[in-house]
C-alpha atoms as a PDB file:
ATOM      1  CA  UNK A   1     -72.153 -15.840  71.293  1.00  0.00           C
ATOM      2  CA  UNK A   2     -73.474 -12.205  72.773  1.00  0.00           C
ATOM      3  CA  UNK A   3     -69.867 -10.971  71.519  1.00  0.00           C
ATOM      4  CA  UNK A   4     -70.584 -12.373  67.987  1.00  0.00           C
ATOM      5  CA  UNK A   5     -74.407 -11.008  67.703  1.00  0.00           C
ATOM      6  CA  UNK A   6     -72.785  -7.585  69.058  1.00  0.00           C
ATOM      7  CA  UNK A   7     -69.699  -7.907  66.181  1.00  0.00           C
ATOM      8  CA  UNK A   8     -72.614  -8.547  63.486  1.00  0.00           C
ATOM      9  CA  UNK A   9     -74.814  -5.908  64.437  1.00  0.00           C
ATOM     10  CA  UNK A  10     -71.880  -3.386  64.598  1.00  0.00           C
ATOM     11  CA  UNK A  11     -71.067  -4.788  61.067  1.00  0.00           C
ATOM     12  CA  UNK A  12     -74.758  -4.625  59.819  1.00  0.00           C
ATOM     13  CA  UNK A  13     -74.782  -0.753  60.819  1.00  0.00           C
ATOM     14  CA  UNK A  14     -71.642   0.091  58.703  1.00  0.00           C
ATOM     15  CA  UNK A  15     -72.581  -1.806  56.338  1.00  0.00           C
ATOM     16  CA  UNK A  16     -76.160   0.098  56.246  1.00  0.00           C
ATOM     17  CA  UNK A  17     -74.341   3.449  56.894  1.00  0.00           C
ATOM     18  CA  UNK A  18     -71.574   3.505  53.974  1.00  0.00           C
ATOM     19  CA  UNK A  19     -74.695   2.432  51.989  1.00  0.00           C
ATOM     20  CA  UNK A  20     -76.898   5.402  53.322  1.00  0.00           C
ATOM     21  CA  UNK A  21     -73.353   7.661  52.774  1.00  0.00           C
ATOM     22  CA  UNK A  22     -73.280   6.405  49.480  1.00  0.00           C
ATOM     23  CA  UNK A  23     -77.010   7.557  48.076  1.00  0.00           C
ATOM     24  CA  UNK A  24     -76.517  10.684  50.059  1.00  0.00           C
ATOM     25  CA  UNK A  25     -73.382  11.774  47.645  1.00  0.00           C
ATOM     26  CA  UNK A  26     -75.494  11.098  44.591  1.00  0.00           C
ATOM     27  CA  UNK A  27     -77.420  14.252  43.693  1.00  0.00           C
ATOM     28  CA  UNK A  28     -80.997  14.264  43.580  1.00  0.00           C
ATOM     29  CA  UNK A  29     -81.093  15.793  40.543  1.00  0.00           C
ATOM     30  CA  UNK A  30     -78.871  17.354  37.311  1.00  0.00           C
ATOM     31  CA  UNK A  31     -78.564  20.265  35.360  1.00  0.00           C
ATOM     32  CA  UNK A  32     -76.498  20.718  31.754  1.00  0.00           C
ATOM     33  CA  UNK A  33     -76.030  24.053  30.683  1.00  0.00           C
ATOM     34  CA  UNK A  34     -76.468  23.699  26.756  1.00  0.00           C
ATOM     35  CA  UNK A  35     -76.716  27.520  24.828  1.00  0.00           C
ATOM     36  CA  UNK A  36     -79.300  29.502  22.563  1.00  0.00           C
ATOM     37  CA  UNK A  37     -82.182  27.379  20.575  1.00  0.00           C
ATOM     38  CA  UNK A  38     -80.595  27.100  17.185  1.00  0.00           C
ATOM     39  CA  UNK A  39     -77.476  25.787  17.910  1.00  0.00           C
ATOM     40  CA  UNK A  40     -76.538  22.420  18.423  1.00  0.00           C
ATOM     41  CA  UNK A  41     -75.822  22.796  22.324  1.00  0.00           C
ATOM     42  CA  UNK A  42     -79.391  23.234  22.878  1.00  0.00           C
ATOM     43  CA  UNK A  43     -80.269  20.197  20.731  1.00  0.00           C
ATOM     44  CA  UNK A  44     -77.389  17.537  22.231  1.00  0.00           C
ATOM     45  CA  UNK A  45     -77.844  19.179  25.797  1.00  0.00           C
ATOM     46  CA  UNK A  46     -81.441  17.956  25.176  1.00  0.00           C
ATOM     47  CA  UNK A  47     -80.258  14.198  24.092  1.00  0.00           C
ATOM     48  CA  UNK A  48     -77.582  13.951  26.821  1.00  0.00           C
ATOM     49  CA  UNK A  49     -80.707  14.680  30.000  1.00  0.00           C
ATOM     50  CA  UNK A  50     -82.779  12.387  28.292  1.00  0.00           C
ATOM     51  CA  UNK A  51     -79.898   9.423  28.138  1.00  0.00           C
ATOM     52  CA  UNK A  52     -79.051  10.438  31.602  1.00  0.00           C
ATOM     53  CA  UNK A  53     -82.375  10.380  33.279  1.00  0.00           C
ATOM     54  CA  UNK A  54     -83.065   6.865  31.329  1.00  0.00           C
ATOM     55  CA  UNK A  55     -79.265   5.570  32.090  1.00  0.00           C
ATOM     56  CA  UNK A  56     -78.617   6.763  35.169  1.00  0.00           C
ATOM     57  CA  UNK A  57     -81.895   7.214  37.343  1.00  0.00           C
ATOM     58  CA  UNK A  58     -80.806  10.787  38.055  1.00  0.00           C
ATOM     59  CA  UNK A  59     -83.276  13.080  36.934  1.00  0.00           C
ATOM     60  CA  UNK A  60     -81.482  15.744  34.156  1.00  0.00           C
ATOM     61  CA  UNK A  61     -82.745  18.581  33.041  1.00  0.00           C
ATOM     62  CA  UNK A  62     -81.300  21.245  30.876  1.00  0.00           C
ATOM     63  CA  UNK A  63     -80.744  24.865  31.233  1.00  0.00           C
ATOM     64  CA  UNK A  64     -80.262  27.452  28.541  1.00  0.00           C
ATOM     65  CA  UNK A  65     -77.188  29.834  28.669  1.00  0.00           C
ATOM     66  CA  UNK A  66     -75.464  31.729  26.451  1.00  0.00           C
ATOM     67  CA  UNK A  67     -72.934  28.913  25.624  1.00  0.00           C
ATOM     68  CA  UNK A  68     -69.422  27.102  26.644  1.00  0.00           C
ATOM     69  CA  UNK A  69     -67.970  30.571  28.745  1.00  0.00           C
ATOM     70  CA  UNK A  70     -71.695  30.449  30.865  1.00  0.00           C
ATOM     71  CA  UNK A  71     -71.283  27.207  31.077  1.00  0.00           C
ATOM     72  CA  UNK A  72     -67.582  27.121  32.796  1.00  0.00           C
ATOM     73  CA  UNK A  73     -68.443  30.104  35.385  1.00  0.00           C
ATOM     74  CA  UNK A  74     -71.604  28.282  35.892  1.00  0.00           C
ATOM     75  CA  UNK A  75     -69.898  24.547  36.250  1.00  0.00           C
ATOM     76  CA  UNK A  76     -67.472  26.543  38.501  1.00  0.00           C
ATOM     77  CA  UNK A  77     -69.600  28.017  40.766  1.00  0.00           C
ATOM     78  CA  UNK A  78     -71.331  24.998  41.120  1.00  0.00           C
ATOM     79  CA  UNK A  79     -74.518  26.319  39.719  1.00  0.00           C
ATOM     80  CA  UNK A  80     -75.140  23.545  37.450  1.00  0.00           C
ATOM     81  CA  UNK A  81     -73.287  20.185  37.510  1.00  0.00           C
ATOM     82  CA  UNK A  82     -72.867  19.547  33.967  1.00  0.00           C
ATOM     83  CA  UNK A  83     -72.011  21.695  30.785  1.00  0.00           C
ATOM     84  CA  UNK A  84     -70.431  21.598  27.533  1.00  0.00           C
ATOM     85  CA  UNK A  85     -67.731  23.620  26.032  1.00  0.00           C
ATOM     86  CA  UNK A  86     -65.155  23.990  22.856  1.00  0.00           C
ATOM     87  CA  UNK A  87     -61.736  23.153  24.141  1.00  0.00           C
ATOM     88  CA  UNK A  88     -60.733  26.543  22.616  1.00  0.00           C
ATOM     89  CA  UNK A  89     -62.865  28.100  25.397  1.00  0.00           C
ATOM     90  CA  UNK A  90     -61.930  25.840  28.154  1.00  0.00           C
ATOM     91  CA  UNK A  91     -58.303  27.184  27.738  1.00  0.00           C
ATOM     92  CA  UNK A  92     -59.210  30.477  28.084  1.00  0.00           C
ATOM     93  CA  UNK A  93     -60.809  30.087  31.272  1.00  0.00           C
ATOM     94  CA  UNK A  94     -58.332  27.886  32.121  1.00  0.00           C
ATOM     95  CA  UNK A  95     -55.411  30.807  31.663  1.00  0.00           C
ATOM     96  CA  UNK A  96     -57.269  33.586  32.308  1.00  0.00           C
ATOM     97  CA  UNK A  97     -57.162  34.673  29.590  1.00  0.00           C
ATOM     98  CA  UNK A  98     -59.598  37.001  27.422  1.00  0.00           C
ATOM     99  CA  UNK A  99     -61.843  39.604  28.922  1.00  0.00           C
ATOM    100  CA  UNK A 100     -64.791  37.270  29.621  1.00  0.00           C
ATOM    101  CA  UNK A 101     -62.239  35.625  32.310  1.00  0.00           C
ATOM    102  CA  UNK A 102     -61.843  38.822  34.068  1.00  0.00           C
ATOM    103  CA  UNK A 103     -58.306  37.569  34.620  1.00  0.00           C
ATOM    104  CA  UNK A 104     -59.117  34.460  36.729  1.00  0.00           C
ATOM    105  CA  UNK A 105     -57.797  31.978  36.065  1.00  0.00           C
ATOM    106  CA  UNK A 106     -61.094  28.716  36.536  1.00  0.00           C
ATOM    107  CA  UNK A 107     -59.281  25.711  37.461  1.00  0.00           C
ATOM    108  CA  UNK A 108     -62.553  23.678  39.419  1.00  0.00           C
ATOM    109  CA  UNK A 109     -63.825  22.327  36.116  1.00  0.00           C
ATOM    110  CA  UNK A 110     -63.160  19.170  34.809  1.00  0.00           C
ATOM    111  CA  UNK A 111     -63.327  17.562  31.062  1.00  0.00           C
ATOM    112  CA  UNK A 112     -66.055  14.257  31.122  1.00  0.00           C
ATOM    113  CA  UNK A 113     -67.200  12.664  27.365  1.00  0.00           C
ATOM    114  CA  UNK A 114     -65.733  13.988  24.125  1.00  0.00           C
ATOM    115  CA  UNK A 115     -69.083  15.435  22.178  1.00  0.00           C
ATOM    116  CA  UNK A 116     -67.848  16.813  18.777  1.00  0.00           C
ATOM    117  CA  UNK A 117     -66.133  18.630  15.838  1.00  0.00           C
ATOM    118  CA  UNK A 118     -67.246  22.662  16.002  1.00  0.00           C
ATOM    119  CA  UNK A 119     -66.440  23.869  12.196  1.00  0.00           C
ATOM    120  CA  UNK A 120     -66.385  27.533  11.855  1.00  0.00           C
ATOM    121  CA  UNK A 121     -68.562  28.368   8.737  1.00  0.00           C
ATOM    122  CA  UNK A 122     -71.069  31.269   7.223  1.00  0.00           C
ATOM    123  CA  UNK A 123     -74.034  31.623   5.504  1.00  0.00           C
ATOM    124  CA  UNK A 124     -75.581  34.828   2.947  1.00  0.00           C
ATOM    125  CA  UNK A 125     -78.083  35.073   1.106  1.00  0.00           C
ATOM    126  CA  UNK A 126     -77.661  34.446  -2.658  1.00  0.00           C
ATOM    127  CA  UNK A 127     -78.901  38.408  -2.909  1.00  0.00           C
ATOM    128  CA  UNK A 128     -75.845  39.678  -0.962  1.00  0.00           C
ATOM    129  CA  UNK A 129     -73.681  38.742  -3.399  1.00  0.00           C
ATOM    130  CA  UNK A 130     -70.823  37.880  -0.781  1.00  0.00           C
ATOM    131  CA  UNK A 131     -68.170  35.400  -1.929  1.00  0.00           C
ATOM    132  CA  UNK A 132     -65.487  35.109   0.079  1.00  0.00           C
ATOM    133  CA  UNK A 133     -64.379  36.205   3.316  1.00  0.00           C
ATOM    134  CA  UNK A 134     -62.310  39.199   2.384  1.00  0.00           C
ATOM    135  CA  UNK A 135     -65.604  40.671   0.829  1.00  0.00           C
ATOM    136  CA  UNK A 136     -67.710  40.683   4.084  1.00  0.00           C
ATOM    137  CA  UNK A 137     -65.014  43.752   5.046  1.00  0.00           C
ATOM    138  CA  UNK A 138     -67.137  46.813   6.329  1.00  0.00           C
ATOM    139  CA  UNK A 139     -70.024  44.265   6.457  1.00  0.00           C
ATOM    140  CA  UNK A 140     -73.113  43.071   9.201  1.00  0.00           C
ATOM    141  CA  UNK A 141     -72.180  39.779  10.807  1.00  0.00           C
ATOM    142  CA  UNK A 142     -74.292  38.399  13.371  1.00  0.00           C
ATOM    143  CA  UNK A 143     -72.038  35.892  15.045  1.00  0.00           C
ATOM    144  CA  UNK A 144     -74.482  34.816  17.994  1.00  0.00           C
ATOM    145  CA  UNK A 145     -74.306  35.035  21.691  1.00  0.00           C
ATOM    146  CA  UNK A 146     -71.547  36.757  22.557  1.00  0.00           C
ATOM    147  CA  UNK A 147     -70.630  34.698  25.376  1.00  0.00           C
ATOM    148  CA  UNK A 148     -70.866  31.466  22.624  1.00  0.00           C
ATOM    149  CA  UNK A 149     -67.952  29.841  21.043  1.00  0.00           C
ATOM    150  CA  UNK A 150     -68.694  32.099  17.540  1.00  0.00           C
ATOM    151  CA  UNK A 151     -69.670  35.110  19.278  1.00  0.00           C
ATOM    152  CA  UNK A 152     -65.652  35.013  21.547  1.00  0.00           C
ATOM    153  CA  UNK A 153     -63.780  33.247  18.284  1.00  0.00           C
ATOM    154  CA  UNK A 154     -65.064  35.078  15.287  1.00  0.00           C
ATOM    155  CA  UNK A 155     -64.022  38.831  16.058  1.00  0.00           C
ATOM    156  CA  UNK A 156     -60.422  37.450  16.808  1.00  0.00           C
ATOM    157  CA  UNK A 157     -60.396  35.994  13.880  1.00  0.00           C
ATOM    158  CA  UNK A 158     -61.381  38.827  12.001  1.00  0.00           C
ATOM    159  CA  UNK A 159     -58.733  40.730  13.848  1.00  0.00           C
ATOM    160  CA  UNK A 160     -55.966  37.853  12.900  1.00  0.00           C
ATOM    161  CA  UNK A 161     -57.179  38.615   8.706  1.00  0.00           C
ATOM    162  CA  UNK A 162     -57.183  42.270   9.270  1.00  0.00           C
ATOM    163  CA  UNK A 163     -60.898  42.563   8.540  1.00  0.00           C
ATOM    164  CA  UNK A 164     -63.277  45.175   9.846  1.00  0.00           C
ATOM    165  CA  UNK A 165     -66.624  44.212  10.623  1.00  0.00           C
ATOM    166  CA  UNK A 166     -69.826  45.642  12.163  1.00  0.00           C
ATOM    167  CA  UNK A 167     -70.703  42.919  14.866  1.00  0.00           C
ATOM    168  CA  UNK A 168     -73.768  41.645  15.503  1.00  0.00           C
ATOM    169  CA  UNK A 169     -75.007  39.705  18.786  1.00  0.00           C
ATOM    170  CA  UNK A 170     -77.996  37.591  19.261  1.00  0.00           C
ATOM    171  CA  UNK A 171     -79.569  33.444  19.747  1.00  0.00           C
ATOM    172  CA  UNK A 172     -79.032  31.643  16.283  1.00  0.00           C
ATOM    173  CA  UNK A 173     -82.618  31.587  15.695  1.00  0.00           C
ATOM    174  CA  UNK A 174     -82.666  35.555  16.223  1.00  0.00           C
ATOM    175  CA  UNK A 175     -79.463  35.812  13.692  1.00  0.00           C
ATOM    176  CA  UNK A 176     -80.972  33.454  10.914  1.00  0.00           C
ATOM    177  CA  UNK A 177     -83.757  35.755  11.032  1.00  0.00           C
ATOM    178  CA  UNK A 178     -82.273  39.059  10.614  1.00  0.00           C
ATOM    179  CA  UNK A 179     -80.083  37.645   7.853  1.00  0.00           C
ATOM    180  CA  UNK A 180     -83.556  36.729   6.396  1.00  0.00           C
ATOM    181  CA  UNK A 181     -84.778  40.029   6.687  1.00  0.00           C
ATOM    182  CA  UNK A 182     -81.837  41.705   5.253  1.00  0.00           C
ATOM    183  CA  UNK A 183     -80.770  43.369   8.625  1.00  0.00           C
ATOM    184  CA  UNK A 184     -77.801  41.177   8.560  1.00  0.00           C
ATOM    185  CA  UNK A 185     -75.053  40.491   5.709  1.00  0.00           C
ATOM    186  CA  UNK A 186     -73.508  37.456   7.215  1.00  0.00           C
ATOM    187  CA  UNK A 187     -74.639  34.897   9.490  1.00  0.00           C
ATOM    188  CA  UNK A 188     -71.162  33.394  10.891  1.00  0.00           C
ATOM    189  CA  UNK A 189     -71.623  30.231  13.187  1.00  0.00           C
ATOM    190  CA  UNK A 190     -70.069  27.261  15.161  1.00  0.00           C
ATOM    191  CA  UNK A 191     -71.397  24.113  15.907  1.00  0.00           C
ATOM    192  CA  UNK A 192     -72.017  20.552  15.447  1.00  0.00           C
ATOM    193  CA  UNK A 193     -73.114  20.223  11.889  1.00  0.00           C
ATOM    194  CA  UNK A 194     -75.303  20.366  10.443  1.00  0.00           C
ATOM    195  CA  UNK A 195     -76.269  23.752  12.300  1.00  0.00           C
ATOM    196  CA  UNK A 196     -80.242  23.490  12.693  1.00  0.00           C
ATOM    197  CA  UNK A 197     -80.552  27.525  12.425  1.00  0.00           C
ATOM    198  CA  UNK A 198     -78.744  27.025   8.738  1.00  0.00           C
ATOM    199  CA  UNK A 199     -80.782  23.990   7.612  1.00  0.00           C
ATOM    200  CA  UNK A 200     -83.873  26.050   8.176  1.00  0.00           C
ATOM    201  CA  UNK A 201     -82.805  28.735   6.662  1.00  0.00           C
ATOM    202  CA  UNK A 202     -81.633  26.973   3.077  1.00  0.00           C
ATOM    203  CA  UNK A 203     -85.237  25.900   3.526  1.00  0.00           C
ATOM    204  CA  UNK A 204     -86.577  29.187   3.060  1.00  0.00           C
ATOM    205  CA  UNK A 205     -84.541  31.407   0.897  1.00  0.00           C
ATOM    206  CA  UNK A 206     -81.450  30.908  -1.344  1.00  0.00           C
ATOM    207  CA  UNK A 207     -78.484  30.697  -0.126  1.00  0.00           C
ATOM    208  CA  UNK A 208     -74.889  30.256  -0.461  1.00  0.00           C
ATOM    209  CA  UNK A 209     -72.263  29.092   1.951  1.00  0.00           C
ATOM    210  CA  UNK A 210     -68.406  30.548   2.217  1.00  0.00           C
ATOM    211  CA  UNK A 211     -65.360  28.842   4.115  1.00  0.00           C
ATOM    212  CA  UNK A 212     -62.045  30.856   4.888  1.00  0.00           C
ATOM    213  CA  UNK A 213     -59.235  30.667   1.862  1.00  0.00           C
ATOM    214  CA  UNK A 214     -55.664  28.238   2.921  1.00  0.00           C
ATOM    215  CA  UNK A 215     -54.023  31.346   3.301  1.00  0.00           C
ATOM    216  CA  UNK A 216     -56.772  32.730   5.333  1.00  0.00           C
ATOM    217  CA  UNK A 217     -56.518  29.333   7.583  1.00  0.00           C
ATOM    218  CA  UNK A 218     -53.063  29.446   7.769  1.00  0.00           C
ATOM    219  CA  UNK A 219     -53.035  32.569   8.924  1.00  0.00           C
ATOM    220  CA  UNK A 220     -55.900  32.205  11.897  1.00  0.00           C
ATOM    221  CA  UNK A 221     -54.319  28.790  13.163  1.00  0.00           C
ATOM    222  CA  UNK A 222     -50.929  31.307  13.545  1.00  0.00           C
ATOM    223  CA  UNK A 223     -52.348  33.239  15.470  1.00  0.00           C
ATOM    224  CA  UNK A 224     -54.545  30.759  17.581  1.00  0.00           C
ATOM    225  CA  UNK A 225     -52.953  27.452  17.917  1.00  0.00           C
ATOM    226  CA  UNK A 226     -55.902  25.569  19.923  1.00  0.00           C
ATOM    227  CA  UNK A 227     -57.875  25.848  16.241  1.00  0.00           C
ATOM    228  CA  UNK A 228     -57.229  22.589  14.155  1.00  0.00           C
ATOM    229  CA  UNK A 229     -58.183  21.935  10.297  1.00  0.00           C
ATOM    230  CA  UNK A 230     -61.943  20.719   9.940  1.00  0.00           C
ATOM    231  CA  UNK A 231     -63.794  19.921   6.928  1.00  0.00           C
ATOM    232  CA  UNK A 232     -67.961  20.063   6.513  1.00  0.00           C
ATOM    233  CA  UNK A 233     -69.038  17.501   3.734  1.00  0.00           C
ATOM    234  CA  UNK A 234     -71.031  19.299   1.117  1.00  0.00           C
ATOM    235  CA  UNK A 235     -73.895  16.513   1.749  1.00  0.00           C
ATOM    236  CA  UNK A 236     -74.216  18.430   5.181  1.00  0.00           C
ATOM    237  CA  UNK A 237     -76.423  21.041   3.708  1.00  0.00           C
ATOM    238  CA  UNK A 238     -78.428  21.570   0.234  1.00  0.00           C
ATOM    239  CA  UNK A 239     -76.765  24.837  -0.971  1.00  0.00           C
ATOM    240  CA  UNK A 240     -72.914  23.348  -0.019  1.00  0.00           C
ATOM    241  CA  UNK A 241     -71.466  22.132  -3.419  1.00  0.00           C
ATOM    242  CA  UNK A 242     -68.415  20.956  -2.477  1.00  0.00           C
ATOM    243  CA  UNK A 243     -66.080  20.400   0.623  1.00  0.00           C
ATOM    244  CA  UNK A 244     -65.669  23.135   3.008  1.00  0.00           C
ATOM    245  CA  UNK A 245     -62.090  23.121   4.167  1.00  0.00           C
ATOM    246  CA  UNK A 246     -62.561  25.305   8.010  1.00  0.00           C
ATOM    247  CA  UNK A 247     -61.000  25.349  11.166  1.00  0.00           C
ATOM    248  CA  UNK A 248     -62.608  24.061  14.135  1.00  0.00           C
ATOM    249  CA  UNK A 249     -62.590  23.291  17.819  1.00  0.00           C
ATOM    250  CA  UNK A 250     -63.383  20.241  19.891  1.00  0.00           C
ATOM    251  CA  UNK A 251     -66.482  19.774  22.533  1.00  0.00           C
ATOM    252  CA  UNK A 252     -66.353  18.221  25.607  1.00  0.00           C
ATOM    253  CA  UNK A 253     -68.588  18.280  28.372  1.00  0.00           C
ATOM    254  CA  UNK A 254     -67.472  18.673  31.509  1.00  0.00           C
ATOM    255  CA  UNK A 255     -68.232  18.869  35.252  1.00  0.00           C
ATOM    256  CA  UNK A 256     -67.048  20.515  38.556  1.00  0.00           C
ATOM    257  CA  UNK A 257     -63.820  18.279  40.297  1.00  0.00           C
ATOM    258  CA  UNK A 258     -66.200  17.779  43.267  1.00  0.00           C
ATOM    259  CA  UNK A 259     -68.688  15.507  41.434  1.00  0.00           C
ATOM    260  CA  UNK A 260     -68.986  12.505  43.137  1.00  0.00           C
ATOM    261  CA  UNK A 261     -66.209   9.910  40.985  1.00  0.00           C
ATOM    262  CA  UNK A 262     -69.156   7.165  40.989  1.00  0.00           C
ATOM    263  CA  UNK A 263     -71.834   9.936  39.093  1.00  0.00           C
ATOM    264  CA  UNK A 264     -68.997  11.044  36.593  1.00  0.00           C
ATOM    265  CA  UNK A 265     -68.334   7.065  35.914  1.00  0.00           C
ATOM    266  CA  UNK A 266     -71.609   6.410  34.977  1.00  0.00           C
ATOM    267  CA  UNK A 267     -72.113   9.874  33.108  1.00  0.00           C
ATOM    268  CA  UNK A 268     -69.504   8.620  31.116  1.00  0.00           C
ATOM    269  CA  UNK A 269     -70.316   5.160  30.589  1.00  0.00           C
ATOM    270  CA  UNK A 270     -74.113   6.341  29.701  1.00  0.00           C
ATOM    271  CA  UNK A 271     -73.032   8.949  27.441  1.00  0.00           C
ATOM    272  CA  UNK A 272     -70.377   6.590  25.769  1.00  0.00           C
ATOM    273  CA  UNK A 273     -71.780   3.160  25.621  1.00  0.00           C
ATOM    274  CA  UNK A 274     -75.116   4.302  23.720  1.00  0.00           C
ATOM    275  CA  UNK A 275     -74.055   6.372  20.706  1.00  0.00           C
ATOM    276  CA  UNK A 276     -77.171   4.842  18.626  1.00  0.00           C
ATOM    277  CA  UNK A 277     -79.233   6.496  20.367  1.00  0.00           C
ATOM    278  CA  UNK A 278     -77.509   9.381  21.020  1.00  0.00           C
ATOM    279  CA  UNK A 279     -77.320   9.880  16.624  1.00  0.00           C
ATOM    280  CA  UNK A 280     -80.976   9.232  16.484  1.00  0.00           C
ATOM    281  CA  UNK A 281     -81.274  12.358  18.395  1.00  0.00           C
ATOM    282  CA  UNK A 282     -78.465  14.411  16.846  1.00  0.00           C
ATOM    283  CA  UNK A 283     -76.529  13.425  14.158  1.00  0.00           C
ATOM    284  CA  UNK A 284     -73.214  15.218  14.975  1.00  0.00           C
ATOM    285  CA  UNK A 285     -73.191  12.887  18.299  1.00  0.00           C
ATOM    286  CA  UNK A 286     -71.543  10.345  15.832  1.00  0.00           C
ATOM    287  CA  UNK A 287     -68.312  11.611  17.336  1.00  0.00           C
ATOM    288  CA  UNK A 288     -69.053  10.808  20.750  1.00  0.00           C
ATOM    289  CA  UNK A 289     -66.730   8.153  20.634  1.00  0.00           C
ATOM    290  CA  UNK A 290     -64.142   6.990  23.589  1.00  0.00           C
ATOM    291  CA  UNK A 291     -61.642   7.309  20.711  1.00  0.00           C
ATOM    292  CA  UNK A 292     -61.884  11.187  20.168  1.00  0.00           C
ATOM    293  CA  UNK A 293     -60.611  11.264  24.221  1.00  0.00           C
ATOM    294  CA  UNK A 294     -57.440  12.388  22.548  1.00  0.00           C
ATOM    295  CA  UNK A 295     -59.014  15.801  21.318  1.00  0.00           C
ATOM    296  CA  UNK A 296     -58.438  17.327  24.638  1.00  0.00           C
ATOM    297  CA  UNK A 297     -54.357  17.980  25.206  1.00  0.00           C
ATOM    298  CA  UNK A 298     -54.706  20.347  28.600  1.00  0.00           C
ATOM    299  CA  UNK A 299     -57.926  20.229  30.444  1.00  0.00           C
ATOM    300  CA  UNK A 300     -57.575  17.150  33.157  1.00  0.00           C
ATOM    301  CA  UNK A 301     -60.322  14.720  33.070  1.00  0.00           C
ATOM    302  CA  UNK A 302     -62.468  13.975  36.199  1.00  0.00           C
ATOM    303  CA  UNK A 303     -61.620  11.557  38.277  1.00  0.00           C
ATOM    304  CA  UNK A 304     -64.248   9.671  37.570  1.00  0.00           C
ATOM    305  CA  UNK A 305     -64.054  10.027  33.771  1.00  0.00           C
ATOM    306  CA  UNK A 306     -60.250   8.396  34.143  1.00  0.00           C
ATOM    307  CA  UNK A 307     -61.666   5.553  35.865  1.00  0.00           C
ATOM    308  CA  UNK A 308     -63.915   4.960  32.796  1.00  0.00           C
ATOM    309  CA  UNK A 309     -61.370   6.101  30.174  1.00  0.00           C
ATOM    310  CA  UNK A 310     -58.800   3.536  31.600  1.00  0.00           C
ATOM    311  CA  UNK A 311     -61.387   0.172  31.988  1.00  0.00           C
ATOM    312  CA  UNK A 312     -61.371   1.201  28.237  1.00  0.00           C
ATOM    313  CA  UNK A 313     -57.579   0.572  27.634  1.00  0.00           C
ATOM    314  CA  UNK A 314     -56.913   4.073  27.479  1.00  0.00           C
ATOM    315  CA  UNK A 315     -53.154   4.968  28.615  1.00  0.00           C
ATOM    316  CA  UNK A 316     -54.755   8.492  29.893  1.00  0.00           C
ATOM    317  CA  UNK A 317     -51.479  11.009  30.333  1.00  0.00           C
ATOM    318  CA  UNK A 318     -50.916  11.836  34.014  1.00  0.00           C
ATOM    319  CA  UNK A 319     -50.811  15.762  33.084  1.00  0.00           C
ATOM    320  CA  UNK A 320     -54.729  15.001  32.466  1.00  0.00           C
ATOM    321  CA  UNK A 321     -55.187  13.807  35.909  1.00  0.00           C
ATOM    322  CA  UNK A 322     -56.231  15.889  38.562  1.00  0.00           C
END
């Protein structure tokens, strides 16, 4: 009898401990780095703390950087514990490749929920009298942050056409304003559509919106493999008349390998299993589907992400487990 009281105690305190050893790997409290008010990081980072707090019972909060390359040295550092980033991005830090990387090559991070489509598009004013692409030659473009997704992909693609621009850095908000003003010539952006810093600017002033020629595509996606044919509907914004045929780049968000497998699960299963509400507070989350998965060919997915990713039926390729 003493022997069995002694067994269940024993068993009671493990029991109690792996319990205790289980709260203590959840963290307190999140962080997603999103980007610069007037892009659509800032507004879906906002959505995805919200649904996190309410899903998970982790508090979330967000933090504004300058975009997906923060975001990775941040995620890597283990600064913040979530962030998002365009898949283009991810596989430069994941190579070491551009001059942002410093060489490195980041290989801590790990890919979570797909988000959504990033379409590469620009907006004049009507006054400018800008066109096409090959007529913003010699020309102000504000591109954004210059550590954002537009402010890294746009100058290489103006390389890749042969174009000479001035740049221009700056949030979306700041660059929507300048074009405005007349300080800018061209207000080049990507992001989920439809961009808020563009709808709010239609709203103002007119405006006209250009997209990149076939030739022009075919030439970029040459050059840059990771970008893949995209297409904005012209009910996306007022001033679009027609189908804009672009090139674009995938979101994901993303967290550091360490994250606790049980805290990525449920990140994913939170994010994933309540896309109503996630399109009630950003239309572009539409895409946050378990389907779109398949969008990311290099970057492994979290352990925990896997776990979710398989439950679903999805066959997830061992060269994106890690």
């Amino acid at each position: 009898m003493l022997r069995f009281v002694l067994t269940a105690a024993a068993t009671a305190l493990l029991v109690a401990g792996l319990a205790s050893a289980a709260v203590a790997q959840n963290p307190r409290s999140m962080t997603i780095g999103t980007a610069s008010p007037g892009g659509a990081y800032f507004i879906y980072g906002g959505v995805v703390a919200t649904l996190l707090t309410e899903k998970t019972g982790i508090p979330v909060s967000t933090q504004q950087t300058q975009g997906p390359n923060q975001n990775i040295l941040l995620v890597e550092s283990k600064d913040i514990e979530l962030g998002m980033t365009t898949m283009g991005i991810a596989l430069q830090a994941w190579e070491g490749k551009e001059a942002w990387t410093q060489g490195k090559q980041m290989r801590n991070f790990r890919a979570l929920f797909p988000m959504y489509d990033t379409p590469f598009h620009f907006m004049v004013t009507e006054r400018s009298g800008i066109k096409s692409v090959s007529e913003m030659a010699n020309k102000r473009v504000g591109f954004g942050p210059k550590a954002g997704t537009p402010g890294t992909y746009f100058p290489l693609m103006f390389n890749a056409l042969g174009i000479k621009i001035e740049e221009r850095y700056g949030t979306a908000n700041d660059m929507a304003s300048q074009l405005g003003d007349g300080l800018l010539d061209v207000f080049a952006f990507a992001a989920g559509v439809p961009i808020p810093a563009f709808s709010e600017m239609e709203a103002q002033r007119p405006t006209r919106f250009i997209t990149f020629s076939a030739a022009e595509i075919a030439t970029m996606k040459g050059k840059m493999p990771e970008l893949s044919d995209s297409v904005i509907p012209k009910a996306t914004y007022k001033a679009m008349t027609e189908d804009h045929k672009t090139v674009g780049l995938y979101n994901f968000g993303i967290a550091h390998k360490d994250m606790p497998a049980d805290v990525a699960y449920n990140v994913m299963k939170s994010v994933l299993e309540n896309n109503a509400q996630m399109v009630k507070g950003f239309a572009a989350a539409k895409e946050t589907i378990v389907e779109n998965w398949s969008r990311n060919g290099f970057l492994p997915f979290h352990p925990g992400a896997v776990r979710y990713l398989e439950e679903k039926g999805v066959k997830v390729p061992d060269k994106l487990k890690m």
